[in-house]
Each structure stands twice: as C-alpha cells, then as structure tokens.
Protein backbone atom coordinates (compact mmCIF):
# COMPACT_ATOMS: atom_id res chain seq x y z
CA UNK A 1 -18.04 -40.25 17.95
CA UNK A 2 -19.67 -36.77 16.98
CA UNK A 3 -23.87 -37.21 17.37
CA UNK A 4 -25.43 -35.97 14.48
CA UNK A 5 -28.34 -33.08 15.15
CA UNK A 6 -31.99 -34.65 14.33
CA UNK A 7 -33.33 -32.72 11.42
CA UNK A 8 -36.24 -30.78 12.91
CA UNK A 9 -33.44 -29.27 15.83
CA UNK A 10 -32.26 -26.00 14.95
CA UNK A 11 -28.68 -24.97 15.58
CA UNK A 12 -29.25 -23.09 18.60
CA UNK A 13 -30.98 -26.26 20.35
CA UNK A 14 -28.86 -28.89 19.31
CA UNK A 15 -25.84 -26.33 20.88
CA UNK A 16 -28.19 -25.87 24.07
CA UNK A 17 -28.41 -29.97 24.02
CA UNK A 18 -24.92 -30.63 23.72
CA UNK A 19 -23.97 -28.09 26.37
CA UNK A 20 -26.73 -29.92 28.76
CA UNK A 21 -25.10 -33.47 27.96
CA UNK A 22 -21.99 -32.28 28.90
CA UNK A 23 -23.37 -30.45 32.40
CA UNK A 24 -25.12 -33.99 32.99
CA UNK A 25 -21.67 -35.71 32.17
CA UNK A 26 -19.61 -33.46 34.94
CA UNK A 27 -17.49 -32.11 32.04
CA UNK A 28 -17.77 -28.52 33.95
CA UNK A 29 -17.07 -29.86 37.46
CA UNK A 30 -14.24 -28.59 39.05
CA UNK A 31 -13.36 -26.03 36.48
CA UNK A 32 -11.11 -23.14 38.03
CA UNK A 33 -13.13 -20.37 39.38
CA UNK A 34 -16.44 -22.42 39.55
CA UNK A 35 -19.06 -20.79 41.59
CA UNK A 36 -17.20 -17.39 41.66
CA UNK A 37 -17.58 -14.62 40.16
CA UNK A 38 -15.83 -13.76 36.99
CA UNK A 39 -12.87 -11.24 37.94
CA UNK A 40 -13.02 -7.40 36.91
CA UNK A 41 -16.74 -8.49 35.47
CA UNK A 42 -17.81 -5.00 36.59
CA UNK A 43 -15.15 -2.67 35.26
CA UNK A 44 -15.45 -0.63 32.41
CA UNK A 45 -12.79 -1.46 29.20
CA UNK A 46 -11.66 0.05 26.46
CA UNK A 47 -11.65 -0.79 23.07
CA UNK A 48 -8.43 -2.58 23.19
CA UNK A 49 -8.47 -4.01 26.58
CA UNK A 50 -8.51 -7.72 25.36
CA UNK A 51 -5.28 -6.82 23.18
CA UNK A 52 -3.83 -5.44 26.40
CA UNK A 53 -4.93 -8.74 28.26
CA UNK A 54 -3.92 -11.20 25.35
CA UNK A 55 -0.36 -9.48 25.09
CA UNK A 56 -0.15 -9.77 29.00
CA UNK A 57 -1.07 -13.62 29.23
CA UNK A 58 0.91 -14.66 26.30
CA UNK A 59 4.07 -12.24 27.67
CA UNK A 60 4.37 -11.03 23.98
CA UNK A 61 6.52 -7.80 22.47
CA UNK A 62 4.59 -5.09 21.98
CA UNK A 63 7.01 -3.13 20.14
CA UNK A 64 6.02 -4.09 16.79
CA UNK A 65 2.26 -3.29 17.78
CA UNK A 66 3.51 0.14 18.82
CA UNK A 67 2.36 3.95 16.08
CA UNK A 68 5.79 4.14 14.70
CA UNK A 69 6.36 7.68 16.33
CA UNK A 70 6.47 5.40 19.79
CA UNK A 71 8.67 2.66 18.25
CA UNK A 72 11.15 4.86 16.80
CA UNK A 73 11.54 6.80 20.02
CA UNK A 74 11.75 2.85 22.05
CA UNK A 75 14.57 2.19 19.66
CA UNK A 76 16.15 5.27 19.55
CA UNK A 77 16.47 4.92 23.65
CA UNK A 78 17.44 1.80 23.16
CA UNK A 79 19.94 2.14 20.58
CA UNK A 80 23.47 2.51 22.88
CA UNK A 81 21.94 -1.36 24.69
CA UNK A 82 21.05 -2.60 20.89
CA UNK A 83 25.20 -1.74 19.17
CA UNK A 84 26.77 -2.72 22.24
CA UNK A 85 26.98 -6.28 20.89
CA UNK A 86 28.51 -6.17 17.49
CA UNK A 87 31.61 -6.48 17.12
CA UNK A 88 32.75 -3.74 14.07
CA UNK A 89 32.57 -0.53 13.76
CA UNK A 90 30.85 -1.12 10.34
CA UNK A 91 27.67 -2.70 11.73
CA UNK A 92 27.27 0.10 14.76
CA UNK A 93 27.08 2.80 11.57
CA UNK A 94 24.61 0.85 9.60
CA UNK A 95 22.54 0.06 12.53
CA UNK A 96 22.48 4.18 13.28
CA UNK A 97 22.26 4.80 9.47
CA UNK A 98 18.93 2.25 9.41
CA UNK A 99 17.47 4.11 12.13
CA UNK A 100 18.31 7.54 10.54
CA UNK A 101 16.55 6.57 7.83
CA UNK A 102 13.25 5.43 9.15
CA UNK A 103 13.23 8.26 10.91
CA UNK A 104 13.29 10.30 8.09
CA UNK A 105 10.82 7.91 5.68
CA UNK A 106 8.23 8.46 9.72
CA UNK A 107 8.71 12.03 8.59
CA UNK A 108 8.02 11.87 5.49
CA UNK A 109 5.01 10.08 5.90
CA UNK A 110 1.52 11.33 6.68
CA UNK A 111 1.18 11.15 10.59
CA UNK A 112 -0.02 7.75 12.49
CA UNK A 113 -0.61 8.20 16.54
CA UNK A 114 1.41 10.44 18.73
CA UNK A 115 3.38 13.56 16.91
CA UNK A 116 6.95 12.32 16.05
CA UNK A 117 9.42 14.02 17.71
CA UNK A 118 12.57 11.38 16.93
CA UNK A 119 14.96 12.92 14.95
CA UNK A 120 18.34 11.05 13.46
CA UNK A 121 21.32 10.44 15.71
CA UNK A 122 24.93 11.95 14.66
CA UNK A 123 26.29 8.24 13.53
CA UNK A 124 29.84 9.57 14.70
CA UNK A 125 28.36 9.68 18.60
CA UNK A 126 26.69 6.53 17.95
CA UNK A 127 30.16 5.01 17.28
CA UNK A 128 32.10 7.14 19.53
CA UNK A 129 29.88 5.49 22.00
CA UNK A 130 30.17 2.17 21.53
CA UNK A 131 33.82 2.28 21.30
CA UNK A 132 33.96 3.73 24.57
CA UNK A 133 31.71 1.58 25.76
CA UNK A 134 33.70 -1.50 24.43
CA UNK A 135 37.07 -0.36 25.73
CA UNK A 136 35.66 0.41 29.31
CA UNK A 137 34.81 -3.09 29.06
C-alpha cells in the first residue's frame, strides 16, 4: 500500500523519508557494488558517452544511429556479404540500384557529419559478383 505524504511535508522530504524507510528496511543491503566505489567515477565523458554505454549494455545496432555519410559507406562495404543471399539476379540489381540512389539523394542533400565520399557502384560488378560468388559456391 503506497503511504500518502502528510500535508505540511514538501516533496523533497517526503522523498528523503521514503528513501530512509527503505535504508531502515535493508532494501539497499547487499546491492552489487555496495561500499565501492562507483567505476570510471573520475573520468572525463563526452557528450554522448551514456549513448555509447546504453548501446554497449543493451548490445544494440548502431548503424541506424550512424551521419548517413558513415552508413552509406558501412553498407556500401558491406554490400558483396548483404546480395550474397538472394537468390535472383533481379533482387542483387535492385538492392545496388537502392543503394545508388541514396547515395545520390546523400549528395544531393545539404551535408550531415563526416564529408561523403560514397559514390554509386557499377550494378553490372555488383551482379557479376554475386554470380561468381554463387557459382564458386
């Protein structure tokens, strides 16, 4: 059952009081990392270091958090490992053609982060790829 805060408390008191009932109750004994210090509590951080942490403990992607002149060079290194699945020829071009053309829209647009230096693949080396890939295998 929730206690209700006594009228003449203000906020900050009636927080101070619960956080005292719950000392007196043990419900901070044995917490990990009682009586030690907290880790790092002396280095300096950036900005974004608690992104950088959060992404870390949670093991997210951070491609989609990337500028886009930093994700489009990711997936353009990535591209031979992201067609070598499909199975037609027709979905290797459209994947290439897709890229080529947010590569162009990145150029197009006024610049966000790093300098973009990603410029469209030939689609027929994209697809001569894969197929060599695919009969090697």
């Amino acid at each position: 059952m929730t206690e209700r805060k006594p009228s003449n408390v203000t906020f900050e008191s009636w927080i101070e009081y619960q956080i005292r009932r719950a000392q007196e109750a043990g419900a901070f004994d044995n917490l990990p990392g009682a009586g030690k210090p907290l880790p790092d509590i002396d280095r300096r951080r950036g900005e974004l270091d608690w992104v950088v942490n959060y992404v870390r403990r949670q093991n997210l992607d951070v491609f989609p958090m990337l500028p886009p002149a930093l994700a489009l060079s990711k997936e353009l290194e990535d591209l031979p490992e992201n067609v070598a699945g499909e199975r037609s020829e027709k979905r290797v071009r459209e994947i290439a053609e897709d890229l080529n053309a947010r590569i162009r829209e990145a150029h197009r647009r006024p610049l966000i982060g790093p300098p973009l230096r990603a410029m469209p693949v030939d689609v027929e080396s994209v697809v001569t790829a894969w197929r060599e890939r695919r009969s090697a295998q």
